[in-house]
Protein backbone atom coordinates (compact mmCIF):
# COMPACT_ATOMS: atom_id res chain seq x y z
CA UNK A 1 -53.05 -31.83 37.36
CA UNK A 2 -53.49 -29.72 34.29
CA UNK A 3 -52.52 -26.47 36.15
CA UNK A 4 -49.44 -28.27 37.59
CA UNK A 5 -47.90 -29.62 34.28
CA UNK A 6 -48.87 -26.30 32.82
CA UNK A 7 -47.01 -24.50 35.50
CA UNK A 8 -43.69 -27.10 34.93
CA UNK A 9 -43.95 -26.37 31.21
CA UNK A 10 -43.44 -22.32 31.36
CA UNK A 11 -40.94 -23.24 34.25
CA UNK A 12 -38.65 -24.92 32.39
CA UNK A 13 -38.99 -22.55 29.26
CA UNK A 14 -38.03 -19.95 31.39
CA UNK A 15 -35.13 -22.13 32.73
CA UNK A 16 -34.01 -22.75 28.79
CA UNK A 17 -34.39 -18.98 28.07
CA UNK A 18 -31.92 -18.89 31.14
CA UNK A 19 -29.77 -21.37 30.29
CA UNK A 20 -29.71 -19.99 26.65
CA UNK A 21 -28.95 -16.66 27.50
CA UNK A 22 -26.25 -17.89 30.35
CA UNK A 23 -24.76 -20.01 27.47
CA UNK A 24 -24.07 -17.54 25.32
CA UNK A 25 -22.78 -14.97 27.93
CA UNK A 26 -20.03 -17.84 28.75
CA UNK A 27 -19.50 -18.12 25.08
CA UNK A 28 -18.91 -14.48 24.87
CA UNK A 29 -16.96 -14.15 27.83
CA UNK A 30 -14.35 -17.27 26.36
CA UNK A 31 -14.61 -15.30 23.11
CA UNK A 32 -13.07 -11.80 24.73
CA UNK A 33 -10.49 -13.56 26.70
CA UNK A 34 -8.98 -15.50 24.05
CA UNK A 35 -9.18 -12.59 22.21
CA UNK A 36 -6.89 -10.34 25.04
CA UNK A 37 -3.41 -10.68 24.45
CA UNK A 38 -0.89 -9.99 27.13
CA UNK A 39 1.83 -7.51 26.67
CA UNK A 40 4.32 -10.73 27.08
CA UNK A 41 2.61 -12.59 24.11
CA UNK A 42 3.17 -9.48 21.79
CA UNK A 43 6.75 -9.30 23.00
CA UNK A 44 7.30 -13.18 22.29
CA UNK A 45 5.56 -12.63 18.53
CA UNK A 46 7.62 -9.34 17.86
CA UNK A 47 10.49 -11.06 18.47
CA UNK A 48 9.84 -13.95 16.48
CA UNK A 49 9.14 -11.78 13.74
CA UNK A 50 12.13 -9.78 14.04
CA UNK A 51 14.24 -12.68 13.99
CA UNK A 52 13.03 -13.79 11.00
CA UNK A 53 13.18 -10.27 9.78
CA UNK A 54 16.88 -9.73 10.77
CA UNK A 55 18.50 -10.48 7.55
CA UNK A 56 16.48 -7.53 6.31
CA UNK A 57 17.42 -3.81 7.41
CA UNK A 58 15.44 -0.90 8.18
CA UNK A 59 12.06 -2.98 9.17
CA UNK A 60 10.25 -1.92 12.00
CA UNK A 61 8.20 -4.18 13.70
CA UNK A 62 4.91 -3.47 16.54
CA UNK A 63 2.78 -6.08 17.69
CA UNK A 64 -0.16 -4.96 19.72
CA UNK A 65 -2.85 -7.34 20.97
CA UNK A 66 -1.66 -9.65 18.22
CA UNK A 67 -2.22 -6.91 15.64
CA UNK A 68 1.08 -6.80 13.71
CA UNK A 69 2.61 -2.93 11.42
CA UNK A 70 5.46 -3.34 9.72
CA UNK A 71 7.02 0.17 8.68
CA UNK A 72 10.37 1.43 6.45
CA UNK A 73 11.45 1.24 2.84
CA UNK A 74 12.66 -0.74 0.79
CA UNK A 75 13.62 -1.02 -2.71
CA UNK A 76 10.85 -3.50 -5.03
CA UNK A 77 7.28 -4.80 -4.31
CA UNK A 78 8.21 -8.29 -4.38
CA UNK A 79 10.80 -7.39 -1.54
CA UNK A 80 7.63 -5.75 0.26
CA UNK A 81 5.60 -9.08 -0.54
CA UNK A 82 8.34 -11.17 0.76
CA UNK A 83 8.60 -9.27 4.19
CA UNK A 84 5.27 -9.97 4.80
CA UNK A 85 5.15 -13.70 3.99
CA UNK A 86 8.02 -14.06 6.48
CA UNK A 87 6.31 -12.09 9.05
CA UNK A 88 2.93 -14.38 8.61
CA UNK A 89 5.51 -17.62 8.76
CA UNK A 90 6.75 -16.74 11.89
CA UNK A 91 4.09 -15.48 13.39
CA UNK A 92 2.02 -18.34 12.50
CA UNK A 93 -1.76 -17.88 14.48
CA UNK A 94 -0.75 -15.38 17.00
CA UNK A 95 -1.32 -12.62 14.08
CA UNK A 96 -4.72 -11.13 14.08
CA UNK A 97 -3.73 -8.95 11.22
CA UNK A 98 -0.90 -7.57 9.23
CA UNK A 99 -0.52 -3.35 8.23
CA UNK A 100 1.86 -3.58 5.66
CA UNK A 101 2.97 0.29 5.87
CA UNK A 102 6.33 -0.37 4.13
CA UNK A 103 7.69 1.99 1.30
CA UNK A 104 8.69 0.65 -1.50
CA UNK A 105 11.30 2.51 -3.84
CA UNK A 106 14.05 4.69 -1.64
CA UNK A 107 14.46 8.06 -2.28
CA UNK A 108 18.23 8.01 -3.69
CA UNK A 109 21.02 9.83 -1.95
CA UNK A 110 22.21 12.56 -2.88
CA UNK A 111 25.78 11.08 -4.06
CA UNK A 112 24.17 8.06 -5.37
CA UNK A 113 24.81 9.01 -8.58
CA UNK A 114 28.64 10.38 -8.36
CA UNK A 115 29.15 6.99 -6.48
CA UNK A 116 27.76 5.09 -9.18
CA UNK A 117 29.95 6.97 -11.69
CA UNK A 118 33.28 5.98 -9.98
CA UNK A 119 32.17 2.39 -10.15
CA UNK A 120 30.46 2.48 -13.75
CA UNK A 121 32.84 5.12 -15.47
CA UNK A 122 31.41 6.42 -18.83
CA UNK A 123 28.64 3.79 -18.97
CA UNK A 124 25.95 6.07 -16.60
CA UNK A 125 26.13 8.58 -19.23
CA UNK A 126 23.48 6.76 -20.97
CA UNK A 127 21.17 6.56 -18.25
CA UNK A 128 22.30 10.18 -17.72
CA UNK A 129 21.14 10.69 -20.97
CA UNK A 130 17.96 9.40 -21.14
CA UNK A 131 17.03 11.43 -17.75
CA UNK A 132 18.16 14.79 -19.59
CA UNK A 133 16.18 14.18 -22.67
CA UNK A 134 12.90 13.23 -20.70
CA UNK A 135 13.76 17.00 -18.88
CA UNK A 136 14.53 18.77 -22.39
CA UNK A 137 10.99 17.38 -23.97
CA UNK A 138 9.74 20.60 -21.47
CA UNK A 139 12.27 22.71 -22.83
CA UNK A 140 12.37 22.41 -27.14
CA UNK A 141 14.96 25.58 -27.70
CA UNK A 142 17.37 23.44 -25.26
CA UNK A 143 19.76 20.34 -26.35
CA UNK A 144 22.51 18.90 -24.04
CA UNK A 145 24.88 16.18 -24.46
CA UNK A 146 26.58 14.27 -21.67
CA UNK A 147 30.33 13.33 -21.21
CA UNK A 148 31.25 11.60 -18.28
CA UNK A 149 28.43 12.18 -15.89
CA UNK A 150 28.49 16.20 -16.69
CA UNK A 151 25.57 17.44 -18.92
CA UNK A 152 26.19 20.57 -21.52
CA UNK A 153 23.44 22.33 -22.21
CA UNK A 154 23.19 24.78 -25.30
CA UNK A 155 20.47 26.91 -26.95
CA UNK A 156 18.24 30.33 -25.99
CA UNK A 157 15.91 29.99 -23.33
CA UNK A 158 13.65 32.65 -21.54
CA UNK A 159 15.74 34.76 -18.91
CA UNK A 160 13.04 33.28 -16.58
CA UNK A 161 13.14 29.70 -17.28
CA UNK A 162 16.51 29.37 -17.04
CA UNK A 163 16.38 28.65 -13.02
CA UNK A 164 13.52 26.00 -13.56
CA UNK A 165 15.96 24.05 -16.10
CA UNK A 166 18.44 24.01 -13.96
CA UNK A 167 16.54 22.70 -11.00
CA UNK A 168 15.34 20.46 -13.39
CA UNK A 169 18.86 19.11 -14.31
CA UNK A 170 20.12 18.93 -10.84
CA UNK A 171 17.31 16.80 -9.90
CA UNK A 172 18.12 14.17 -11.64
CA UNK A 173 21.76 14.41 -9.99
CA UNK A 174 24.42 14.13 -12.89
CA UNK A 175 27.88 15.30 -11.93
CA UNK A 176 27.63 18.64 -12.87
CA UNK A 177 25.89 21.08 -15.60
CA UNK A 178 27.98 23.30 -17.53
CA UNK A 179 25.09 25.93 -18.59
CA UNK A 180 27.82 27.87 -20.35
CA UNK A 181 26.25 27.81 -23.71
CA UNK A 182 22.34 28.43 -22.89
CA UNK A 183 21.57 32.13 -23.80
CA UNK A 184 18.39 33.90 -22.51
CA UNK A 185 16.00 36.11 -24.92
């Protein structure tokens, strides 16, 4: 009788082991389908995302397998911050994760700054000024002064530095630069 119960005993330790392992292969199993999202379920949350996206241009949205990237620019963090709260709203649980790969700070056109003249009149030449003066600190044998938009530059400058100040100037995209009065050594 001893043999038999012994016998039963390992049986049904082996049939827990079994069950165990069984268990947790089921588990597992429940685990990677939930997990699989079909194409059709990405589609659904990319649009739902858009749409509460739409009011804001140049966002891309992907969804794959519930894994959402948002890409373009824009211009401020909190802008950024805000695109991705809406995208998490809307989405709700479908989103596994979030790549936030949107620029913040556009590069400025190249007119920007003519435009902005036109509508501002003499009051850029401040701004205008403070950009020239931030160049100039490079460049101590060189003043300028601004009049509507157009920066006029005077002083001696190496032959060979001349170029790199005026690159410098343009860059920072006033109206025009009358060099007329910078002299080289």
């Amino acid at each position: 009788m001893s043999m038999h119960l012994l016998l039963f005993s390992t049986e049904t330790k082996n049939d827990m082991k079994l069950n165990n392992l069984l268990l947790i292969f089921l588990l597992g199993a429940l685990l990677f389908i939930h997990s699989c999202r079909s194409p059709e379920s990405d589609e659904k949350l990319r649009s739902k995302i858009e749409a509460a996206l739409e009011t804001t241009a140049g966002i891309e949205v992907d969804v794959e397998e519930g894994n959402v990237t948002l890409d373009g620019q824009i211009g401020s963090d909190s802008l950024k911050q805000d695109i991705e709260n809406r995208t998490k709203l809307a989405g709700g649980e479908g989103i596994k994760s979030i790549h936030n790969n949107i620029i913040v700070n556009l590069p400025e056109p190249e007119d920007a700054r003519e435009k902005y003249h036109e509508i501002m009149g003499g009051a850029i030449d401040s701004t205008l000024t403070r950009d020239v003066n931030l160049v100039l600190e490079d460049f101590p044998t060189i003043t300028a002064q601004v009049k509507e938009g157009i920066i006029i530059a005077t002083g001696n400058l190496e032959k060979s530095k001349i170029d790199t100040l005026k690159k410098r100037l343009e860059h920072i995209k006033p109206k025009g630069i009358d060099m007329k009065g910078v002299t080289s050594r």
